[in-house]
Protein backbone atom coordinates (compact mmCIF):
# COMPACT_ATOMS: atom_id res chain seq x y z
CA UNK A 1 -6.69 207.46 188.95
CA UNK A 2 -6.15 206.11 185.79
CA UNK A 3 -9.37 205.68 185.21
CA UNK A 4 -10.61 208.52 184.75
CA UNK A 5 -9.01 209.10 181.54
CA UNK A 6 -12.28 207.59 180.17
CA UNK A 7 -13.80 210.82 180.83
CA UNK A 8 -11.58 212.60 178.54
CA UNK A 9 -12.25 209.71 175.86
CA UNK A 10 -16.01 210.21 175.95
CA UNK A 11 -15.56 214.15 176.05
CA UNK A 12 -13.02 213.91 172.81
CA UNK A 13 -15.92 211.46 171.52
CA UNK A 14 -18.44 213.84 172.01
CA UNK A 15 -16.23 217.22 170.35
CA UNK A 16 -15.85 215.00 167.50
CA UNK A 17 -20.00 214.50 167.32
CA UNK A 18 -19.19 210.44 167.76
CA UNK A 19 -22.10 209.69 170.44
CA UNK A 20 -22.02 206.10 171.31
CA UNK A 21 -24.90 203.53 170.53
CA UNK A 22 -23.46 201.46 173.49
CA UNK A 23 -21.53 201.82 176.37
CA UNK A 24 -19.49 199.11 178.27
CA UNK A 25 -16.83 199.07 181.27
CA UNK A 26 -15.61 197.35 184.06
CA UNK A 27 -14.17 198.74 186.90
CA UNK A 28 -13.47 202.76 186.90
CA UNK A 29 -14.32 202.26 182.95
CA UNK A 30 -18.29 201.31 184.20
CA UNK A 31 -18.64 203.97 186.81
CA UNK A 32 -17.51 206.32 183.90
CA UNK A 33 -19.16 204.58 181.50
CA UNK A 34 -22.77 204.89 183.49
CA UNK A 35 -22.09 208.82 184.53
CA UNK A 36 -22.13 208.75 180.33
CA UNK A 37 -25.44 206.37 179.78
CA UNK A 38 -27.33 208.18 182.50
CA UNK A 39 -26.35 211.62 181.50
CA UNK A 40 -24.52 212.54 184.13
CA UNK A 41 -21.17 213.20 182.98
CA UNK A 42 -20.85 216.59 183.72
CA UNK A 43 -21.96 216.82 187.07
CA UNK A 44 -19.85 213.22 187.39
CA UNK A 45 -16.81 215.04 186.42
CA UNK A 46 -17.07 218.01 188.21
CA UNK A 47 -17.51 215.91 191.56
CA UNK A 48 -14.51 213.91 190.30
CA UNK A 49 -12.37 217.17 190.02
CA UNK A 50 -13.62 218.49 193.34
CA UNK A 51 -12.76 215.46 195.27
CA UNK A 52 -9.95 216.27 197.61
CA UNK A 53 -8.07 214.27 200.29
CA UNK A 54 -10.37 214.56 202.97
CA UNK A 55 -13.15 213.80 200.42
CA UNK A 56 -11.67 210.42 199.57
CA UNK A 57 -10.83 209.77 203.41
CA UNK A 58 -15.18 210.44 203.80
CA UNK A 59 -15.65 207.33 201.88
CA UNK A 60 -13.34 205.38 203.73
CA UNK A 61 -15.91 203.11 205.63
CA UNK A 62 -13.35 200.36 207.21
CA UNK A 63 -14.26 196.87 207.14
CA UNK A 64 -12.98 193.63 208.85
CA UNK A 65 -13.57 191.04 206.70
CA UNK A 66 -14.13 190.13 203.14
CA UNK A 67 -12.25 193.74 201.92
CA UNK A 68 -10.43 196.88 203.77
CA UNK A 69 -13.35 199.24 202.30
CA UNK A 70 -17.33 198.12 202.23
CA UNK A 71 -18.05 200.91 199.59
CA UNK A 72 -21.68 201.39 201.34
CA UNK A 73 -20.22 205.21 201.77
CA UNK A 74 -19.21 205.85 198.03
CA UNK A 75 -22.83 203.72 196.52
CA UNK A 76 -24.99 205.95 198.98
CA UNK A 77 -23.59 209.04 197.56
CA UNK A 78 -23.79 207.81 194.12
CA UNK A 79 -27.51 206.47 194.54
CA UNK A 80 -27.78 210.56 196.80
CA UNK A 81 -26.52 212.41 193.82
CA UNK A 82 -26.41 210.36 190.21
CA UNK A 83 -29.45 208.97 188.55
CA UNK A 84 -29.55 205.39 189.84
CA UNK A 85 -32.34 203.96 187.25
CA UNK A 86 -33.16 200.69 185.96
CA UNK A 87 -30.03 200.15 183.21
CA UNK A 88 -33.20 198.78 181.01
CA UNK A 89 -34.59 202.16 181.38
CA UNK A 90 -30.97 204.09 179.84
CA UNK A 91 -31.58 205.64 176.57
CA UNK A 92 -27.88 204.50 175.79
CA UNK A 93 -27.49 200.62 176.48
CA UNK A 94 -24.78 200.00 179.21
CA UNK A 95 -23.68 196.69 180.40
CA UNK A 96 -20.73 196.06 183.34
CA UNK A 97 -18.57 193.33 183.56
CA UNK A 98 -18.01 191.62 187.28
CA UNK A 99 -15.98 188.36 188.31
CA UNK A 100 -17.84 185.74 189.49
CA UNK A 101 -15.58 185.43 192.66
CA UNK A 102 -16.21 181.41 193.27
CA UNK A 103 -15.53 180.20 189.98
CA UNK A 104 -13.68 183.49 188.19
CA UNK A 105 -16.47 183.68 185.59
CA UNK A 106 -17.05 186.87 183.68
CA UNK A 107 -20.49 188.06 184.57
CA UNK A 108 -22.25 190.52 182.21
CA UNK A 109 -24.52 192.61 184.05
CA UNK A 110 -27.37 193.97 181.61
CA UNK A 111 -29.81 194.79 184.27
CA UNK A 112 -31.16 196.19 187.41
CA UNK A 113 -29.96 199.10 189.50
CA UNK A 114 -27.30 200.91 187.51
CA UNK A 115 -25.52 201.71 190.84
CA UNK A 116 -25.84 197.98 191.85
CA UNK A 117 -23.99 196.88 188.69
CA UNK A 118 -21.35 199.45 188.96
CA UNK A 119 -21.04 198.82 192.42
CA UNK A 120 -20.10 194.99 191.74
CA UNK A 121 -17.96 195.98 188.60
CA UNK A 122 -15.57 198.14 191.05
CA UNK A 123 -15.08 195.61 193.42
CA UNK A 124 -11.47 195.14 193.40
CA UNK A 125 -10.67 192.03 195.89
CA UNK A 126 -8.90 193.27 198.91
CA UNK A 127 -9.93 196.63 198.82
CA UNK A 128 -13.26 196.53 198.53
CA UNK A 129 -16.34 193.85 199.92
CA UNK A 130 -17.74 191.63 197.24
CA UNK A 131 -21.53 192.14 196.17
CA UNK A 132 -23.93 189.61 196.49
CA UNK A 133 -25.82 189.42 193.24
CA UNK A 134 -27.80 186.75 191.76
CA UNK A 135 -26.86 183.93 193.77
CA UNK A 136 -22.80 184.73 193.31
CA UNK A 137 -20.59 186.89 195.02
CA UNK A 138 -19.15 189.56 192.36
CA UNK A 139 -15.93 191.20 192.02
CA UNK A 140 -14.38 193.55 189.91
CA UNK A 141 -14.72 193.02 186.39
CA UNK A 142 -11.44 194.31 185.33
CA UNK A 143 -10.07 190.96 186.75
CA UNK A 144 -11.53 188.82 183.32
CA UNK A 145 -12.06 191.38 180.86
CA UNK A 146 -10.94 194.98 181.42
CA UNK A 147 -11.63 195.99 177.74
CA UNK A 148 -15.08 194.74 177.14
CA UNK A 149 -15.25 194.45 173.46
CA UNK A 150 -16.84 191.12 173.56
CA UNK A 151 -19.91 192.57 175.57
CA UNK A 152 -20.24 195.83 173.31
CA UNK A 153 -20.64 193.54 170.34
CA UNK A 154 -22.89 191.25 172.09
CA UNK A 155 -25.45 194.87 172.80
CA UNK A 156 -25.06 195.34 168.87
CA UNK A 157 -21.95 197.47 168.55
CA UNK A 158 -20.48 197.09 165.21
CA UNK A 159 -17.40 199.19 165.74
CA UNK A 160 -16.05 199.51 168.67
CA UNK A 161 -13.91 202.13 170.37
CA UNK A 162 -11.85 200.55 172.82
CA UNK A 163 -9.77 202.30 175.85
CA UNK A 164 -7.21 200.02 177.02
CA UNK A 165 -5.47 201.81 180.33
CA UNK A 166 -3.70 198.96 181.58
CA UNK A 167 0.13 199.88 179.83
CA UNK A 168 0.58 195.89 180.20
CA UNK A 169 2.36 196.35 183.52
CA UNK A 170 2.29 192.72 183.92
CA UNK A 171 4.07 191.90 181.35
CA UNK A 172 6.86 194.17 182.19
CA UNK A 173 7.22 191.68 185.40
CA UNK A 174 7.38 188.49 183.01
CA UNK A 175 10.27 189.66 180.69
């Protein structure tokens, strides 16, 4: 839930006329961050404030192996109702980051199928399948590099706003 505080960052962004020459994210931060690069953010949001308990449960599509949820449910609705175009095609450059689950490479996903990138970059192990994509199975990017500064500069950004939502909750563990 967290996640969607990105929304808020983008619509603050936006009041303040700050429109962003790139946009990056992994995990919740890329399927916010393509809602934003597609031009969907508005009808994104309002879905994401409509969603309700039985909403979530209607994506729950139960898997035995390889991760609790397959996420076909959730990716058909997304490719149903958001614009799922080539991320070449975007007028604002987006990028995800996946995992690379065999070796735990950071994988920077540039282009094809903006749903298909998202898709992979969301892929938290456990809870969701892993996506087969160029030869490697993907997982969720947030695992290598949940605040993808490196990947906004490498698209051209030369300042970079950065949302950082993980409080360090680790680290509280490790004191």
């Amino acid at each position: 839930a967290r996640g969607w505080a990105h929304i808020g960052v983008l619509r603050a962004l936006t009041e303040a006329g700050i429109r962003p020459d790139v946009v990056c994210g992994a995990s919740v931060g890329a399927i916010v961050g393509a809602a934003y690069a597609t031009g969907e953010l508005d009808r994104f949001e309002a879905w994401v404030r409509g969603m309700n308990r039985r909403a979530v449960m209607s994506f729950m599509d139960f898997n035995l192996g390889g991760g609790m949820l397959k996420g076909e449910r959730l990716v058909n609705f997304m490719r149903e109702r958001f614009d799922d175009r080539p991320i070449e095609a975007l007028a604002t450059p987006f990028a995800a980051v996946a995992t690379a689950l065999q070796t735990g490479d950071e994988v920077w996903l540039r282009s094809g199928s903006v749903t298909d990138a998202v898709r992979a970059s969301f892929a938290l192990p456990g809870l969701f399948t892993p996506v087969w994509h160029g030869g490697r199975l993907l997982v969720d990017g947030g695992l290598v590099n949940p605040v993808p500064v490196s990947l906004a500069r490498a698209l051209g950004a030369e300042v970079v706003i950065a949302v950082d939502l993980n409080n360090d909750k680790l680290g509280r563990y490790f004191r």
